[in-house]
N, C-alpha and C. Protein backbone atom coordinates (compact mmCIF):
# COMPACT_ATOMS: atom_id res chain seq x y z
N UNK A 1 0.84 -1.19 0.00
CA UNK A 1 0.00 0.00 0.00
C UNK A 1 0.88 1.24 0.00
N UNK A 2 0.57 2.67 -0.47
CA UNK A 2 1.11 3.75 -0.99
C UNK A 2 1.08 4.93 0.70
N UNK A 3 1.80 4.87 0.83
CA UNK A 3 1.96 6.03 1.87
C UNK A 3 0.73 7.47 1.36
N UNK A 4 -0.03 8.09 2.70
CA UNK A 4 -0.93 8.93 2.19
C UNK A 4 -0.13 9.92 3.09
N UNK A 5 -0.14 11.68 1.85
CA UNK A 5 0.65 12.60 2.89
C UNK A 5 -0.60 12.95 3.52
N UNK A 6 -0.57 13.32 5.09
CA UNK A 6 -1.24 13.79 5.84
C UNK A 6 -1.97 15.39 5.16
N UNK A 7 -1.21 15.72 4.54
CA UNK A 7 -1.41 17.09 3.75
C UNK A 7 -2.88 16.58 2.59
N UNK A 8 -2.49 15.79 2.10
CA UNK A 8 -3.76 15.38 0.85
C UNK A 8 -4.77 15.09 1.80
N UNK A 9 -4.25 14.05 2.88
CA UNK A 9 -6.22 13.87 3.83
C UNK A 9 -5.38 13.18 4.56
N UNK A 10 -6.20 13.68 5.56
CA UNK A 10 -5.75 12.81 7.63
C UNK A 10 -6.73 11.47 7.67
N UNK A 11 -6.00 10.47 8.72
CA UNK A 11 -6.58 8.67 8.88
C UNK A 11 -7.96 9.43 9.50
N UNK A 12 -8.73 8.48 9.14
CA UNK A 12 -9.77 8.69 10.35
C UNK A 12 -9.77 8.46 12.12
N UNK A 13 -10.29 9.53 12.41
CA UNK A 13 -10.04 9.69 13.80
C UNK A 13 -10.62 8.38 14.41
N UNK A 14 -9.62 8.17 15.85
CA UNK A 14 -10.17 7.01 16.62
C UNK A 14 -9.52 5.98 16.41
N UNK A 15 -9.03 5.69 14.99
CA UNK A 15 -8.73 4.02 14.19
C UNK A 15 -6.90 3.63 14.35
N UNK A 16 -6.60 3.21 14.60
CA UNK A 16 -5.01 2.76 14.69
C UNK A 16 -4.36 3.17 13.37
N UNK A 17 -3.81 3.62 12.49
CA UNK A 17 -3.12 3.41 11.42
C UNK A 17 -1.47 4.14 11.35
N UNK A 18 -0.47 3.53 10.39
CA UNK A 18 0.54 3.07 10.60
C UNK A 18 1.30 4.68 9.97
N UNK A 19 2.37 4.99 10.55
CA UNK A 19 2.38 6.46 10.50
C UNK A 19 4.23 6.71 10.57
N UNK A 20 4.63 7.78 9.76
CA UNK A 20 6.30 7.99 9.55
C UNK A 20 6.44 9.36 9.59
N UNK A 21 7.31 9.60 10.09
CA UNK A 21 7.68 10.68 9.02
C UNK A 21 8.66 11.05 8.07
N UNK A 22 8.56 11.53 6.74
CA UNK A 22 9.36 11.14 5.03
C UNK A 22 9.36 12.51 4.97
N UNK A 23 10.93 13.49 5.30
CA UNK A 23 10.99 14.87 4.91
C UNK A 23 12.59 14.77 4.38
N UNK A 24 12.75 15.82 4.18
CA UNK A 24 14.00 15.84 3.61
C UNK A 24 15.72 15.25 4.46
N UNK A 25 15.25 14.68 5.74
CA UNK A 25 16.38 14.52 7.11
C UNK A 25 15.69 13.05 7.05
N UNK A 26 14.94 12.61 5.87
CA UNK A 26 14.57 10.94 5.48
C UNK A 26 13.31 10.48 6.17
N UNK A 27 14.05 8.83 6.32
CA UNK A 27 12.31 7.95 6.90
C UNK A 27 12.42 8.18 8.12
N UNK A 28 12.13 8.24 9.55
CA UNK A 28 11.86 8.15 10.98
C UNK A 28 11.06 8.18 11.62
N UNK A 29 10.51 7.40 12.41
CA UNK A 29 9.33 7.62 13.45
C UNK A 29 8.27 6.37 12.71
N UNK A 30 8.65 5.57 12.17
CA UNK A 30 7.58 4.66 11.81
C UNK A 30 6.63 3.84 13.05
N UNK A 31 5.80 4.11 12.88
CA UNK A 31 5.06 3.40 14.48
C UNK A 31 3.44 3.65 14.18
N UNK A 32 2.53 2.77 14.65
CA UNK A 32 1.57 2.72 15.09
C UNK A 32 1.25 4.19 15.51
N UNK A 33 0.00 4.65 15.55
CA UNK A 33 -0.81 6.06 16.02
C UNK A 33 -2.15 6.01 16.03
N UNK A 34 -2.80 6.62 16.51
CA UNK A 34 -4.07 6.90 16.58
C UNK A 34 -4.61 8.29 16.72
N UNK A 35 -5.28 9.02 15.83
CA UNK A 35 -5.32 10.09 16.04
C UNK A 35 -6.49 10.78 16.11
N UNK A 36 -6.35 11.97 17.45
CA UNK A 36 -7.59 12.39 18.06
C UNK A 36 -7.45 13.83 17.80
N UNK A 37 -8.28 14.60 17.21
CA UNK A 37 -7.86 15.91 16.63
C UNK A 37 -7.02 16.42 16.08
N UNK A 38 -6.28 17.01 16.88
CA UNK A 38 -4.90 17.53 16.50
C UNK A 38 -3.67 16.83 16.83
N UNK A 39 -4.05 15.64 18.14
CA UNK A 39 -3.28 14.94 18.87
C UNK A 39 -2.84 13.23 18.13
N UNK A 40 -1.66 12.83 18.11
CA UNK A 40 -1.39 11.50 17.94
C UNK A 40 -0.68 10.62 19.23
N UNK A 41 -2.04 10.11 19.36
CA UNK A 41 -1.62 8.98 20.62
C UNK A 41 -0.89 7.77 20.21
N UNK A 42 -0.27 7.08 21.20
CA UNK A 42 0.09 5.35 21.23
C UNK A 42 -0.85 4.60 21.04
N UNK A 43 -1.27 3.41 20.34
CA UNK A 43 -1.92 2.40 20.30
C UNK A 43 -2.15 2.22 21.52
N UNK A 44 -1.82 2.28 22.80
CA UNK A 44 -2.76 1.80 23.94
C UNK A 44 -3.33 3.11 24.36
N UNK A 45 -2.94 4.20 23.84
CA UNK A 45 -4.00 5.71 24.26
C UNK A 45 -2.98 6.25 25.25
N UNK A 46 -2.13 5.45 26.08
CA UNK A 46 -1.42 6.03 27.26
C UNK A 46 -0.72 7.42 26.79
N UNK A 47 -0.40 7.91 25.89
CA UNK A 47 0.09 9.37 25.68
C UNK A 47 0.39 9.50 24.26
N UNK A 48 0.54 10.87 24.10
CA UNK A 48 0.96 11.39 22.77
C UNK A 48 2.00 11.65 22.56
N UNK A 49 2.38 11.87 20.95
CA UNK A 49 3.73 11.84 20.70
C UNK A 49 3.87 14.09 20.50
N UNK A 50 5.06 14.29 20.41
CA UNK A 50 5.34 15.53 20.34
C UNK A 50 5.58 15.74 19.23
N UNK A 51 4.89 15.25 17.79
CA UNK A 51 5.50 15.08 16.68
C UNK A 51 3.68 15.02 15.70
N UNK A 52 3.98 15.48 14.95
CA UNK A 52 2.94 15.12 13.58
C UNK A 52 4.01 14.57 12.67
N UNK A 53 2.86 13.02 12.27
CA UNK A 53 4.07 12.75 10.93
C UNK A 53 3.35 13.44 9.73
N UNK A 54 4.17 13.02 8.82
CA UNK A 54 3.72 13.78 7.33
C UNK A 54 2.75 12.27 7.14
N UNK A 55 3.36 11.02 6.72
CA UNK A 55 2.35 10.53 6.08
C UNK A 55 1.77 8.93 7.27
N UNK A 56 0.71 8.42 6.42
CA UNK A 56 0.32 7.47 7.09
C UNK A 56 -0.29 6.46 6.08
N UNK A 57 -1.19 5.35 6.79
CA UNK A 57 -1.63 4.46 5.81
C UNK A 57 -2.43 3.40 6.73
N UNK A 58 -3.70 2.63 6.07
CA UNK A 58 -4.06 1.62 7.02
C UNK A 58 -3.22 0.84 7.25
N UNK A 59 -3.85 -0.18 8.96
CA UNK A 59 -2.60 -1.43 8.73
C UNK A 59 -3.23 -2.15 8.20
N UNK A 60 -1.63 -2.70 8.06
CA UNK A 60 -1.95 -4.39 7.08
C UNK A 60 -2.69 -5.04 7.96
N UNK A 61 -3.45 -6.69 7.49
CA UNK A 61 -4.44 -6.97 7.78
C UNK A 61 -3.77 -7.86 9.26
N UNK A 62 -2.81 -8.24 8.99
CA UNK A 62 -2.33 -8.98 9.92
C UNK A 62 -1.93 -8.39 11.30
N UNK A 63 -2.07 -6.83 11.03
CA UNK A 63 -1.70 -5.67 12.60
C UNK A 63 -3.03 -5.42 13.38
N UNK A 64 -4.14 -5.46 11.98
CA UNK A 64 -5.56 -5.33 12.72
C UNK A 64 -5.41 -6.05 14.20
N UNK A 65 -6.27 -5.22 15.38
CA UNK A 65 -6.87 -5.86 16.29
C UNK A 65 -5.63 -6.66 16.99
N UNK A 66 -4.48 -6.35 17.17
CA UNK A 66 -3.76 -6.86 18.33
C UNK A 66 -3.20 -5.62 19.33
């Protein structure tokens, strides 16, 4: 699946999906997110990161639901 920039359209809120950030200082921060407004939490909700990535994407089928 194709990386979506956060700039063209944001994951839907609430849902887990898989998240980087791809700028000119490269790939970093690949991880799981969930995102609640303006905020991107951890997959268990326990806190947010201090970071917006640029892009994201659903997970694969095999990340669903663990």
């Amino acid at each position: 699946m194709n990386w979506i920039s956060i700039k063209e359209k944001l994951p839907p809120e609430k849902e887990p999906v898989l998240t980087r950030i791809d700028d000119d200082k490269g790939i970093r921060n690949e991880q799981v997110l969930i995102r609640q407004k303006n905020l991107w939490f951890y997959d268990d909700m326990t806190m947010y990161v201090y970071y917006e990535p640029t892009h994201w994407q659903p997970l694969p089928l095999e990340q669903e639901g663990q």
